[in-house]
C-alpha atoms as a PDB file:
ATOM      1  CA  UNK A   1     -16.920 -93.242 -26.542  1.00  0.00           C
ATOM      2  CA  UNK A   2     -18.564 -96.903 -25.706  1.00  0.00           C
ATOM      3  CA  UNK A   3     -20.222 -96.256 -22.428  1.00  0.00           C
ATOM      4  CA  UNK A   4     -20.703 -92.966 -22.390  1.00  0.00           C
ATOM      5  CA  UNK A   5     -23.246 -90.594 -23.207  1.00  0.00           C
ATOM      6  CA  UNK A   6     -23.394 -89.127 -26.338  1.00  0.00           C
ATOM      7  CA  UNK A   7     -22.535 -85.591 -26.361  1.00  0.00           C
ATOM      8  CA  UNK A   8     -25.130 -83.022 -26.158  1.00  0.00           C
ATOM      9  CA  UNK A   9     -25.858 -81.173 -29.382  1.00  0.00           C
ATOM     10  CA  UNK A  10     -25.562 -77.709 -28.765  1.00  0.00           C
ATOM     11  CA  UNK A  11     -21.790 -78.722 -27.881  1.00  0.00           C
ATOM     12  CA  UNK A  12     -21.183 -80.112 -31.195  1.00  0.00           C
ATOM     13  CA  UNK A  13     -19.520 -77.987 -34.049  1.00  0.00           C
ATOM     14  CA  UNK A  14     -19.490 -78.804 -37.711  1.00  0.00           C
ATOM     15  CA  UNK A  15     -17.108 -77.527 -40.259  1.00  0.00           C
ATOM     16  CA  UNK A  16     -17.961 -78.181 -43.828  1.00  0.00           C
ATOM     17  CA  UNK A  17     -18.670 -76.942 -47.327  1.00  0.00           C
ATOM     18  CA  UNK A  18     -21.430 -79.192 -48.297  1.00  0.00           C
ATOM     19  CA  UNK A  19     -25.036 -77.586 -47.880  1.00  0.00           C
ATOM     20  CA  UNK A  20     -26.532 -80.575 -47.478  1.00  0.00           C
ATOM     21  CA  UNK A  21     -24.300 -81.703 -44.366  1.00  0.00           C
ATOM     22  CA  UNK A  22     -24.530 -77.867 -42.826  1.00  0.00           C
ATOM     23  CA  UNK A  23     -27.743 -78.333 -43.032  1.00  0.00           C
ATOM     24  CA  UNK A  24     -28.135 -81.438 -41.169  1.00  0.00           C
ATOM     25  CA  UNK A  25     -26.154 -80.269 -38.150  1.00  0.00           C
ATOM     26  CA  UNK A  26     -28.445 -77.753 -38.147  1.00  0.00           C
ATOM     27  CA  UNK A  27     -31.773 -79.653 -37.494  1.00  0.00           C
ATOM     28  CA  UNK A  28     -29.726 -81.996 -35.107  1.00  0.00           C
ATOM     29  CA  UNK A  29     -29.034 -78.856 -32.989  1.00  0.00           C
ATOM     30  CA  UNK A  30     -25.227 -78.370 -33.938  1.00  0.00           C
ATOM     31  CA  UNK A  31     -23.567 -75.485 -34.246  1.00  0.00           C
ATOM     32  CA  UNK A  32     -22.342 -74.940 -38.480  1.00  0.00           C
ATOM     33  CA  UNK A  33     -19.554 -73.435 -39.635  1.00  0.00           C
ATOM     34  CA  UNK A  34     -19.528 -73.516 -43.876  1.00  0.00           C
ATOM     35  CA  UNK A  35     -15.773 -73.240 -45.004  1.00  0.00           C
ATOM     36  CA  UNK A  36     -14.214 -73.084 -48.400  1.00  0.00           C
ATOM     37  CA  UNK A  37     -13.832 -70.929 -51.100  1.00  0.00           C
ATOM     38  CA  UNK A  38     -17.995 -70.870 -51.779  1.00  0.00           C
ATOM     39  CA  UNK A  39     -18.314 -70.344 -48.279  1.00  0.00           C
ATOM     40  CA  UNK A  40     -20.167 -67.409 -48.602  1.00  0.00           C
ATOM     41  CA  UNK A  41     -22.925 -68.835 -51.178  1.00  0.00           C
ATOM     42  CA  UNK A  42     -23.854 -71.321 -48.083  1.00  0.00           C
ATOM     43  CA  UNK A  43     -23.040 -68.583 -45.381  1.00  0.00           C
ATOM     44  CA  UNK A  44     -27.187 -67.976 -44.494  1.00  0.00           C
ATOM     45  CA  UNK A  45     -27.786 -71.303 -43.646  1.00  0.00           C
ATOM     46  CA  UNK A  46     -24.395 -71.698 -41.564  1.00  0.00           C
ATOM     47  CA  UNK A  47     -23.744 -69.573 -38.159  1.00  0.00           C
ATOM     48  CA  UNK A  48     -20.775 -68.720 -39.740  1.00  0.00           C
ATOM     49  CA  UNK A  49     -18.719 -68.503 -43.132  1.00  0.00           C
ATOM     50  CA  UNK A  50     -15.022 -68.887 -43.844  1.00  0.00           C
ATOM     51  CA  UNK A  51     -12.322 -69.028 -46.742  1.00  0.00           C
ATOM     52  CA  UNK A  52      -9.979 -71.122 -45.205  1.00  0.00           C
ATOM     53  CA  UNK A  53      -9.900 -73.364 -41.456  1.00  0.00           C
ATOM     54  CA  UNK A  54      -6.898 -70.505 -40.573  1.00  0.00           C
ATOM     55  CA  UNK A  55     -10.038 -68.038 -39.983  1.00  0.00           C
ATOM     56  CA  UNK A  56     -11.708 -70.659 -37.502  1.00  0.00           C
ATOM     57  CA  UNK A  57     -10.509 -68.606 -34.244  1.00  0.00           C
ATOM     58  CA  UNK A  58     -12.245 -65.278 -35.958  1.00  0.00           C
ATOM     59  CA  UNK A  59     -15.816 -67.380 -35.662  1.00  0.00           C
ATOM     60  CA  UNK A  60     -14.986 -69.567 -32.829  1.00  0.00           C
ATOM     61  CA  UNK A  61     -12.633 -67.754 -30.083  1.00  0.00           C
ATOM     62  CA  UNK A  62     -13.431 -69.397 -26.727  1.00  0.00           C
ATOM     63  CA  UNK A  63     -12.316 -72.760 -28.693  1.00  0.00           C
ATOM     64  CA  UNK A  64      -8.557 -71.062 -29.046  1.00  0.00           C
ATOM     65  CA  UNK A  65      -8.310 -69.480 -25.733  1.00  0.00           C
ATOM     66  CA  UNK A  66      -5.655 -70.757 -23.235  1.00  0.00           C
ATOM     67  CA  UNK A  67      -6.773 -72.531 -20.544  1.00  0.00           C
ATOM     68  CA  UNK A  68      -7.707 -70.152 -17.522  1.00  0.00           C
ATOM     69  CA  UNK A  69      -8.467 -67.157 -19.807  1.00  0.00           C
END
């Protein structure tokens, strides 16, 4: 990354099942997806909640499309 820009934030995702680090890539504009098996205690400050990283195309399709679809 040395020389370039930093990316912007709203292109940034976070997967994580710490509150505290969901809810820092909130207020730096990221995108937060809480995973784990408490997921869904954290899932209303997160844009999305999931078990296990398997379930990460269910909350984030366009990431797993091919390319040209």
């Amino acid at each position: 990354f040395l020389g370039r820009p930093p990316p912007m934030p709203d292109t940034c995702i976070l997967v994580d099942d710490h509150i505290d680090n969901i809810r820092a890539a909130k207020r730096a504009g990221w995108r937060a997806i809480a995973c784990g098996p408490h997921a869904s205690n954290i899932a209303d400050e997160s844009d999305a909640a999931i078990r296990t990283i398997h379930e990460l195309p269910s909350v984030l399709p366009d990431l797993f499309l091919a390319p040209g679809t």
